[in-house]
PDB file of N, CA and C in Angstrom:
ATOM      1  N   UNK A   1      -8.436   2.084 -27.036  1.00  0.00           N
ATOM      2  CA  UNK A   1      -8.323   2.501 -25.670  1.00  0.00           C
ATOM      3  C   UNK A   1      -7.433   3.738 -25.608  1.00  0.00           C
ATOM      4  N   UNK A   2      -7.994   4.648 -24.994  1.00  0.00           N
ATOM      5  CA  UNK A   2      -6.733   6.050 -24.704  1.00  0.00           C
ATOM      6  C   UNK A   2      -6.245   6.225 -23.213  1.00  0.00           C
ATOM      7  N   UNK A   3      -5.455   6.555 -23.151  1.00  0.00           N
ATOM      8  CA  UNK A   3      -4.532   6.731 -22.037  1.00  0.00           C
ATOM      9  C   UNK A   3      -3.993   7.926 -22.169  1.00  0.00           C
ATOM     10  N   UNK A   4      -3.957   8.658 -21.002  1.00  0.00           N
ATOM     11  CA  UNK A   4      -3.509   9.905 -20.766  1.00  0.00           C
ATOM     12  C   UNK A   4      -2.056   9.509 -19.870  1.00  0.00           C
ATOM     13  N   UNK A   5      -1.231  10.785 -19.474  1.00  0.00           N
ATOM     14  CA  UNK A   5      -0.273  10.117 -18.895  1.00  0.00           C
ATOM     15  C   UNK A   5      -0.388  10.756 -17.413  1.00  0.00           C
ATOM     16  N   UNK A   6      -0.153   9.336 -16.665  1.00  0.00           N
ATOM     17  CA  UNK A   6      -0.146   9.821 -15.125  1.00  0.00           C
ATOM     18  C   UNK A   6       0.304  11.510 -14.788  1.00  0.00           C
ATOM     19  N   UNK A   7       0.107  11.803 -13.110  1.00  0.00           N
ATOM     20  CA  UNK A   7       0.807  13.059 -13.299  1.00  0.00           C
ATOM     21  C   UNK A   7       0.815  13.155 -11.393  1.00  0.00           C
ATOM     22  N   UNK A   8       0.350  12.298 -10.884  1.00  0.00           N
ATOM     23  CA  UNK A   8       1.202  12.277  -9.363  1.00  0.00           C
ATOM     24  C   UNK A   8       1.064  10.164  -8.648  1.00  0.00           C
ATOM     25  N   UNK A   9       1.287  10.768  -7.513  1.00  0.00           N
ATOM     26  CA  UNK A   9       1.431   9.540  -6.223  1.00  0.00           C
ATOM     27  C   UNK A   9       0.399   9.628  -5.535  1.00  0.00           C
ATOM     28  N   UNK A  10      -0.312   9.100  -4.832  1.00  0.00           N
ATOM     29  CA  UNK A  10      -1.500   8.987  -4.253  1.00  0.00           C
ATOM     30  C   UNK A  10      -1.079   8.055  -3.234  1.00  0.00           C
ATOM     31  N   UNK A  11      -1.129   7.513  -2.065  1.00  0.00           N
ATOM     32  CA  UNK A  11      -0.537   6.608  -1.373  1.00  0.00           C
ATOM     33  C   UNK A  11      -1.730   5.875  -0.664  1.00  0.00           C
ATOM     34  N   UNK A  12      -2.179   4.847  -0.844  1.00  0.00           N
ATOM     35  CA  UNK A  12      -3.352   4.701   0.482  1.00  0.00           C
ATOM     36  C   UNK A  12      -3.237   3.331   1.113  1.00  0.00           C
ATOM     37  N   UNK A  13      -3.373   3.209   1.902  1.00  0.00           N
ATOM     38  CA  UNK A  13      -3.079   1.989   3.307  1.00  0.00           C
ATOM     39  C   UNK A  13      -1.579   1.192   2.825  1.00  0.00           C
ATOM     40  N   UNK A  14      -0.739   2.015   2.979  1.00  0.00           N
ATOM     41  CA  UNK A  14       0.615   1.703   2.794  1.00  0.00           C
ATOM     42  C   UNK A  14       1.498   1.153   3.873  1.00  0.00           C
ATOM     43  N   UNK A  15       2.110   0.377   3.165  1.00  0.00           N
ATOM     44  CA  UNK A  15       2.937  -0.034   4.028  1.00  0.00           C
ATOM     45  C   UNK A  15       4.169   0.607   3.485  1.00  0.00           C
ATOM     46  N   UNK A  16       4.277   1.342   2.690  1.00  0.00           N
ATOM     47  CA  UNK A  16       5.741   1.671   1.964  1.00  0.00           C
ATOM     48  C   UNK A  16       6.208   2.593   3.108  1.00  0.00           C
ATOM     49  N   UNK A  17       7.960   3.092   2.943  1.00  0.00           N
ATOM     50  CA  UNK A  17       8.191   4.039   3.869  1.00  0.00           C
ATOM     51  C   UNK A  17       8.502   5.383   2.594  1.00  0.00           C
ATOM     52  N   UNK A  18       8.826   4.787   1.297  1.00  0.00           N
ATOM     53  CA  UNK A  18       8.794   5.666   0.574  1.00  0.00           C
ATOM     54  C   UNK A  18       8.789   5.248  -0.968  1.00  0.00           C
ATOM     55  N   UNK A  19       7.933   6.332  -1.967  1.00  0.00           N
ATOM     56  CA  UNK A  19       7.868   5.778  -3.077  1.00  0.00           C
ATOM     57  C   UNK A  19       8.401   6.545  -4.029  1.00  0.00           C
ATOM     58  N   UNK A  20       9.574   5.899  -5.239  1.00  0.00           N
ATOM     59  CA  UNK A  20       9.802   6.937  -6.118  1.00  0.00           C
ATOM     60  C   UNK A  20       9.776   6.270  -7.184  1.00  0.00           C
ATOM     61  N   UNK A  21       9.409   7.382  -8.338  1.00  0.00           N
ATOM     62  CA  UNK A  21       8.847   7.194  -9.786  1.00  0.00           C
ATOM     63  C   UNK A  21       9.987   7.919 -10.214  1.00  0.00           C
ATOM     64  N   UNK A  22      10.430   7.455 -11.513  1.00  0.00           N
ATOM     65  CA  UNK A  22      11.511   8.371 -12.459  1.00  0.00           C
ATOM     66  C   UNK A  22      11.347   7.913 -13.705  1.00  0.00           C
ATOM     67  N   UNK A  23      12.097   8.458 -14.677  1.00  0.00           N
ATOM     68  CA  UNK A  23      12.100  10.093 -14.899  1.00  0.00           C
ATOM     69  C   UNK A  23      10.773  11.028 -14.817  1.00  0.00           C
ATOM     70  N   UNK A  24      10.846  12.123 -14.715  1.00  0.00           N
ATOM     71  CA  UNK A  24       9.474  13.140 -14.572  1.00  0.00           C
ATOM     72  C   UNK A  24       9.944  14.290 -15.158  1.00  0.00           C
ATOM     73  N   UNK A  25       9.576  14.400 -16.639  1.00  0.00           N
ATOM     74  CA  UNK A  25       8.207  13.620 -16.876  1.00  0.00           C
ATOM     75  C   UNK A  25       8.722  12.573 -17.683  1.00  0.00           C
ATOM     76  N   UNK A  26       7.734  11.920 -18.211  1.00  0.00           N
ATOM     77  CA  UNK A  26       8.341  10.293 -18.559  1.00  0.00           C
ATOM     78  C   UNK A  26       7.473  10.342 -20.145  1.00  0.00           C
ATOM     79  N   UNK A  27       8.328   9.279 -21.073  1.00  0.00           N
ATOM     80  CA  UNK A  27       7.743   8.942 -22.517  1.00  0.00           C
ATOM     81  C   UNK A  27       6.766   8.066 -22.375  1.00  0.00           C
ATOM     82  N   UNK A  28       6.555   7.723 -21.110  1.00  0.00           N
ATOM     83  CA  UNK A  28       5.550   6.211 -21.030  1.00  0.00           C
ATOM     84  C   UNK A  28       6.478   4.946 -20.738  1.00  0.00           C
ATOM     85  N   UNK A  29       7.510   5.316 -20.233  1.00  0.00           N
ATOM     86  CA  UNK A  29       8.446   3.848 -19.864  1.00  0.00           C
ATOM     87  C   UNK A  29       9.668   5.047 -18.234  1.00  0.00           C
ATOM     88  N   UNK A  30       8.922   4.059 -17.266  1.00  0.00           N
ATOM     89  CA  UNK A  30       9.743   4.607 -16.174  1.00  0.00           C
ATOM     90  C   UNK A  30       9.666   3.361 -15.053  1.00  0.00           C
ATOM     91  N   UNK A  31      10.392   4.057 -13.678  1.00  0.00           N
ATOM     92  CA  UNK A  31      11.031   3.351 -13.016  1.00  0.00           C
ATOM     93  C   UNK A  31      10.098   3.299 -11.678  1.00  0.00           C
ATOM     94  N   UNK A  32       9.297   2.703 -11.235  1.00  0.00           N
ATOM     95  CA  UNK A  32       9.148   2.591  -9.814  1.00  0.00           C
ATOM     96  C   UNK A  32       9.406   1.831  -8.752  1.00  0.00           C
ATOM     97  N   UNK A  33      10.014   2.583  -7.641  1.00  0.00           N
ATOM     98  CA  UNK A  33      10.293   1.922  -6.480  1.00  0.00           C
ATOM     99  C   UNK A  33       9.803   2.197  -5.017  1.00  0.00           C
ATOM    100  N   UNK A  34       9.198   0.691  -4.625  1.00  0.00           N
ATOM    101  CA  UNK A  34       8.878   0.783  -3.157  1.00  0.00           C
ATOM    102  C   UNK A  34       9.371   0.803  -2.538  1.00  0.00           C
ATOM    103  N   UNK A  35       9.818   1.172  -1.286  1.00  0.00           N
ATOM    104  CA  UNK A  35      10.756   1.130  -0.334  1.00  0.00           C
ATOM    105  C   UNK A  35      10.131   0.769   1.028  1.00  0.00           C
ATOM    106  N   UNK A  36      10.513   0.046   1.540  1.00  0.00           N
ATOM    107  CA  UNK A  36       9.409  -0.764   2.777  1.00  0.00           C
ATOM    108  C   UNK A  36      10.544  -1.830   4.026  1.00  0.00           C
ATOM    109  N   UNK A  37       9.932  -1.464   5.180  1.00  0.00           N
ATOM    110  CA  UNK A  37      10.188  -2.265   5.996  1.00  0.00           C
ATOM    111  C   UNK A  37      10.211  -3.837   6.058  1.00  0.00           C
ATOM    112  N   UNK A  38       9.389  -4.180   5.420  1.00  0.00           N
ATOM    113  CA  UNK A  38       8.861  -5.377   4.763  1.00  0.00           C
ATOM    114  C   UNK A  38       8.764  -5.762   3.546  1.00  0.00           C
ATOM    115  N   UNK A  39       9.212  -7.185   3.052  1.00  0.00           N
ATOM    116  CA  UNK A  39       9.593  -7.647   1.613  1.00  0.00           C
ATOM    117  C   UNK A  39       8.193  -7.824   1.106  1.00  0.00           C
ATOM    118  N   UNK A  40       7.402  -7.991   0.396  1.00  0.00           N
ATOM    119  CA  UNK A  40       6.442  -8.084   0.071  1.00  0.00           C
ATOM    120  C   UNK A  40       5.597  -7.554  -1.121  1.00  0.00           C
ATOM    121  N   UNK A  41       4.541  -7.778  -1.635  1.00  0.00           N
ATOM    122  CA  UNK A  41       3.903  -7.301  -2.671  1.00  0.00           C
ATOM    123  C   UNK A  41       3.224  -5.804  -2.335  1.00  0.00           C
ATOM    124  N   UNK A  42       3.306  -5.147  -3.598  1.00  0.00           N
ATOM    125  CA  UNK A  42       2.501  -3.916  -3.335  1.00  0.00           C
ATOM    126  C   UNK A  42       1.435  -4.339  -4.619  1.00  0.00           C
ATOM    127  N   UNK A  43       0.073  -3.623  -4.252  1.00  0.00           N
ATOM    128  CA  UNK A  43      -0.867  -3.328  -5.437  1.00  0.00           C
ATOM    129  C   UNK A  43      -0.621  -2.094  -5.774  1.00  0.00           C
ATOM    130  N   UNK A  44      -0.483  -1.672  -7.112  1.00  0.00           N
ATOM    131  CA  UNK A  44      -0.317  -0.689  -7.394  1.00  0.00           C
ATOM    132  C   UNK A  44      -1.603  -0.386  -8.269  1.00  0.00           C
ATOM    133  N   UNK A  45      -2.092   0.608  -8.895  1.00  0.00           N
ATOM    134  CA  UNK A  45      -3.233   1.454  -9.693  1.00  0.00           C
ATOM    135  C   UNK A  45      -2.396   2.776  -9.845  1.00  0.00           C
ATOM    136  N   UNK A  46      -2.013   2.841 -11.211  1.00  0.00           N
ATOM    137  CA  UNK A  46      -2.164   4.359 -11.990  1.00  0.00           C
ATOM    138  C   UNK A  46      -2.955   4.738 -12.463  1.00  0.00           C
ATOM    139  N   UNK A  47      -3.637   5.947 -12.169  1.00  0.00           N
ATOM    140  CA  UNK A  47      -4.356   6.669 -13.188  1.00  0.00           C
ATOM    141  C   UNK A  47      -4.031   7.827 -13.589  1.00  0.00           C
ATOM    142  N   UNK A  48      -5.051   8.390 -14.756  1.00  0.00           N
ATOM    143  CA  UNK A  48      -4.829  10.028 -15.303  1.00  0.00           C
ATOM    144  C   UNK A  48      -5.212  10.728 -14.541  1.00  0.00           C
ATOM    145  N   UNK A  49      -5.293  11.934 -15.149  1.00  0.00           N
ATOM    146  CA  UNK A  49      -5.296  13.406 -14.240  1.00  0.00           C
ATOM    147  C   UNK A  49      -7.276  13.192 -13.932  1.00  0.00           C
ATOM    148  N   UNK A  50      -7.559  12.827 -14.735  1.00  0.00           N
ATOM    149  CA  UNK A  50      -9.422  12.574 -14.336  1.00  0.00           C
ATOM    150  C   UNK A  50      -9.696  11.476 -13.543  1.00  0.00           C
ATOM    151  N   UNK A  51      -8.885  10.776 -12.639  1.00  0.00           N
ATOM    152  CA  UNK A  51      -9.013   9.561 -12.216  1.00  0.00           C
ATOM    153  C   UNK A  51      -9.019   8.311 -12.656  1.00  0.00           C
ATOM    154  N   UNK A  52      -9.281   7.940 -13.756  1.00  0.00           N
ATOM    155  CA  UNK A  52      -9.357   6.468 -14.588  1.00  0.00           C
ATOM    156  C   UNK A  52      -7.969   6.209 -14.409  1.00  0.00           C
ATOM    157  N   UNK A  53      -8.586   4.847 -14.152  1.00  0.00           N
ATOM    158  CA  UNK A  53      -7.419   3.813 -14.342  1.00  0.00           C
ATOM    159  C   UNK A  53      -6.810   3.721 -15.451  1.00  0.00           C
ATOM    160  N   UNK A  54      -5.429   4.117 -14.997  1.00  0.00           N
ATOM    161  CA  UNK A  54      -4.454   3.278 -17.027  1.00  0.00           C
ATOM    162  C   UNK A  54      -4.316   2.373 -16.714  1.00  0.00           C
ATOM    163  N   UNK A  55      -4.034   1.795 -15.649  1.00  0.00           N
ATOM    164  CA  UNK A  55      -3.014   0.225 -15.316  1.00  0.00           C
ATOM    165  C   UNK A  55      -2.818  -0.092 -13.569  1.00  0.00           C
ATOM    166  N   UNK A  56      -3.100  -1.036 -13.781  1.00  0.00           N
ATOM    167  CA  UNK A  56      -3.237  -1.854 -12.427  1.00  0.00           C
ATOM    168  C   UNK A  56      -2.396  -2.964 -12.088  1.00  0.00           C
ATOM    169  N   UNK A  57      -1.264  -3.104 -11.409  1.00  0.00           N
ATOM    170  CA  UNK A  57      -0.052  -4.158 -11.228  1.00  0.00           C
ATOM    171  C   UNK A  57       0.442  -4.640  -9.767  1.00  0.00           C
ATOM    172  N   UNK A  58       0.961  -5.780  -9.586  1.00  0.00           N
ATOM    173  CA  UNK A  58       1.575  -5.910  -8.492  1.00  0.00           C
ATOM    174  C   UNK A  58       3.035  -5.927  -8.657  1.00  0.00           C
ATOM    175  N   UNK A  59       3.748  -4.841  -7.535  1.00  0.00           N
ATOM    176  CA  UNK A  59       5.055  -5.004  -7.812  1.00  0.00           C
ATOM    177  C   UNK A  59       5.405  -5.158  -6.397  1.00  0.00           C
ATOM    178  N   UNK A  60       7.039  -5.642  -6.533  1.00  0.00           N
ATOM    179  CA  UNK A  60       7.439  -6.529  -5.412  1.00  0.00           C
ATOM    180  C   UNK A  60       8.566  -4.862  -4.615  1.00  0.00           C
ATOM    181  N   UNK A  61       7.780  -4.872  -3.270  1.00  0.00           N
ATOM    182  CA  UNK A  61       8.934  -3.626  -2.858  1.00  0.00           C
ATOM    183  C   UNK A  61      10.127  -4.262  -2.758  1.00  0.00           C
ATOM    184  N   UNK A  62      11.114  -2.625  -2.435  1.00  0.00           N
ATOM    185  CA  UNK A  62      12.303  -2.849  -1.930  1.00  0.00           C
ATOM    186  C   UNK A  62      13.214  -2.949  -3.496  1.00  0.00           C
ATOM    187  N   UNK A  63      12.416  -3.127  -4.861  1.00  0.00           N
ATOM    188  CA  UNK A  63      12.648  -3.742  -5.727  1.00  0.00           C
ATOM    189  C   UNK A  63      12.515  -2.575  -7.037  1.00  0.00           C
ATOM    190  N   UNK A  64      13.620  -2.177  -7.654  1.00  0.00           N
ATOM    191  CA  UNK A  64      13.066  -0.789  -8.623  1.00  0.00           C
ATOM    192  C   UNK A  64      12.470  -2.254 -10.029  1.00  0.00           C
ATOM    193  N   UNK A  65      11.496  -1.422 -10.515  1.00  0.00           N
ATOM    194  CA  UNK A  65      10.521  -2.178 -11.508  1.00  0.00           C
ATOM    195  C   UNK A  65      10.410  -1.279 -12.609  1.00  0.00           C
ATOM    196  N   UNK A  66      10.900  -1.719 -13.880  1.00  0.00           N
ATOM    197  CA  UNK A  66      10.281  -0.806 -15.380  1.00  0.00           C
ATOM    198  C   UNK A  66       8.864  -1.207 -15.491  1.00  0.00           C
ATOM    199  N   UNK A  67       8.576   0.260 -15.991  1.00  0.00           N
ATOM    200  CA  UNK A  67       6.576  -0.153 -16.052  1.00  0.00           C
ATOM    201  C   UNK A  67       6.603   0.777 -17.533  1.00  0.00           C
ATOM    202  N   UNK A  68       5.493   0.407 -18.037  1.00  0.00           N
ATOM    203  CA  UNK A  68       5.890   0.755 -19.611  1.00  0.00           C
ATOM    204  C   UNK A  68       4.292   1.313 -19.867  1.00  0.00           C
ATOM    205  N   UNK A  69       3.834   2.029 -20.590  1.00  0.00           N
ATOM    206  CA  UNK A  69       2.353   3.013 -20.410  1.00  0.00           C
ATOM    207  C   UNK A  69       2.712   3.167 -21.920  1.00  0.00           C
ATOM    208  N   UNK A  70       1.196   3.277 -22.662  1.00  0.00           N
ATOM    209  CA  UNK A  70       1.148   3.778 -23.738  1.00  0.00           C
ATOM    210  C   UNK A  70       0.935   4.950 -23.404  1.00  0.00           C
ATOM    211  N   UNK A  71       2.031   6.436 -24.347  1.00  0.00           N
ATOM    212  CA  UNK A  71       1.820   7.805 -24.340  1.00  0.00           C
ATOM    213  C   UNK A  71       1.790   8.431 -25.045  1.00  0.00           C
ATOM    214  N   UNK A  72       0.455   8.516 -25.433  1.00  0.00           N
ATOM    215  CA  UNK A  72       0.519   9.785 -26.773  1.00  0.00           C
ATOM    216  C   UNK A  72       1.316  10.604 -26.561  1.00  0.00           C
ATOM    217  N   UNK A  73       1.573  11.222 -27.744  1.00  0.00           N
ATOM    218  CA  UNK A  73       2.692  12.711 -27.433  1.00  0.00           C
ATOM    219  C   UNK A  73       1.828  13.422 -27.599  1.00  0.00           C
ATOM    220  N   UNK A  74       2.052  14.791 -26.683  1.00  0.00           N
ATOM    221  CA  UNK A  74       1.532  15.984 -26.486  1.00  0.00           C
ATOM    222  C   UNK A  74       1.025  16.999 -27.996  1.00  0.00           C
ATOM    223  N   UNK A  75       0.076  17.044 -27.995  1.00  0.00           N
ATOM    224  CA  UNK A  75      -0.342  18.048 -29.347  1.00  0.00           C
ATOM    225  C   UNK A  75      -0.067  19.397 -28.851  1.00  0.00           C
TER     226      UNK A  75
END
């Protein structure tokens, strides 16, 4: 399986009030956090720069979460 590495945020029918990803750019192990009015689950979907899915998760807002991606290194 290959994996490219993410490269933005996309937001759609959110309930978040704000979302941040760190470090940028990342080895394939970073930090995301939902930030929300409400405690609750988010669905999340990353993909690459061509759209495919790398990874698909539920994380809990309000809540920073390590998410871990296989990343080739750059040739």
């Amino acid at each position: 399986m290959k994996f490219e590495a993410p490269n933005g945020v996309n937001i759609t029918n959110s309930i978040a009030t704000s979302i941040s990803v760190f470090p940028n750019p990342s080895t394939g192990i970073f930090i995301i956090n939902i930030s929300s009015m409400l405690i609750e689950d988010a669905a999340v979907t990353i993909t690459n720069a061509t759209g495919e899915q790398v990874k698909k998760l539920t994380l809990p807002t309000n809540k920073e979460t390590s998410v871990q991606l296989h990343v080739p290194p750059l040739s």
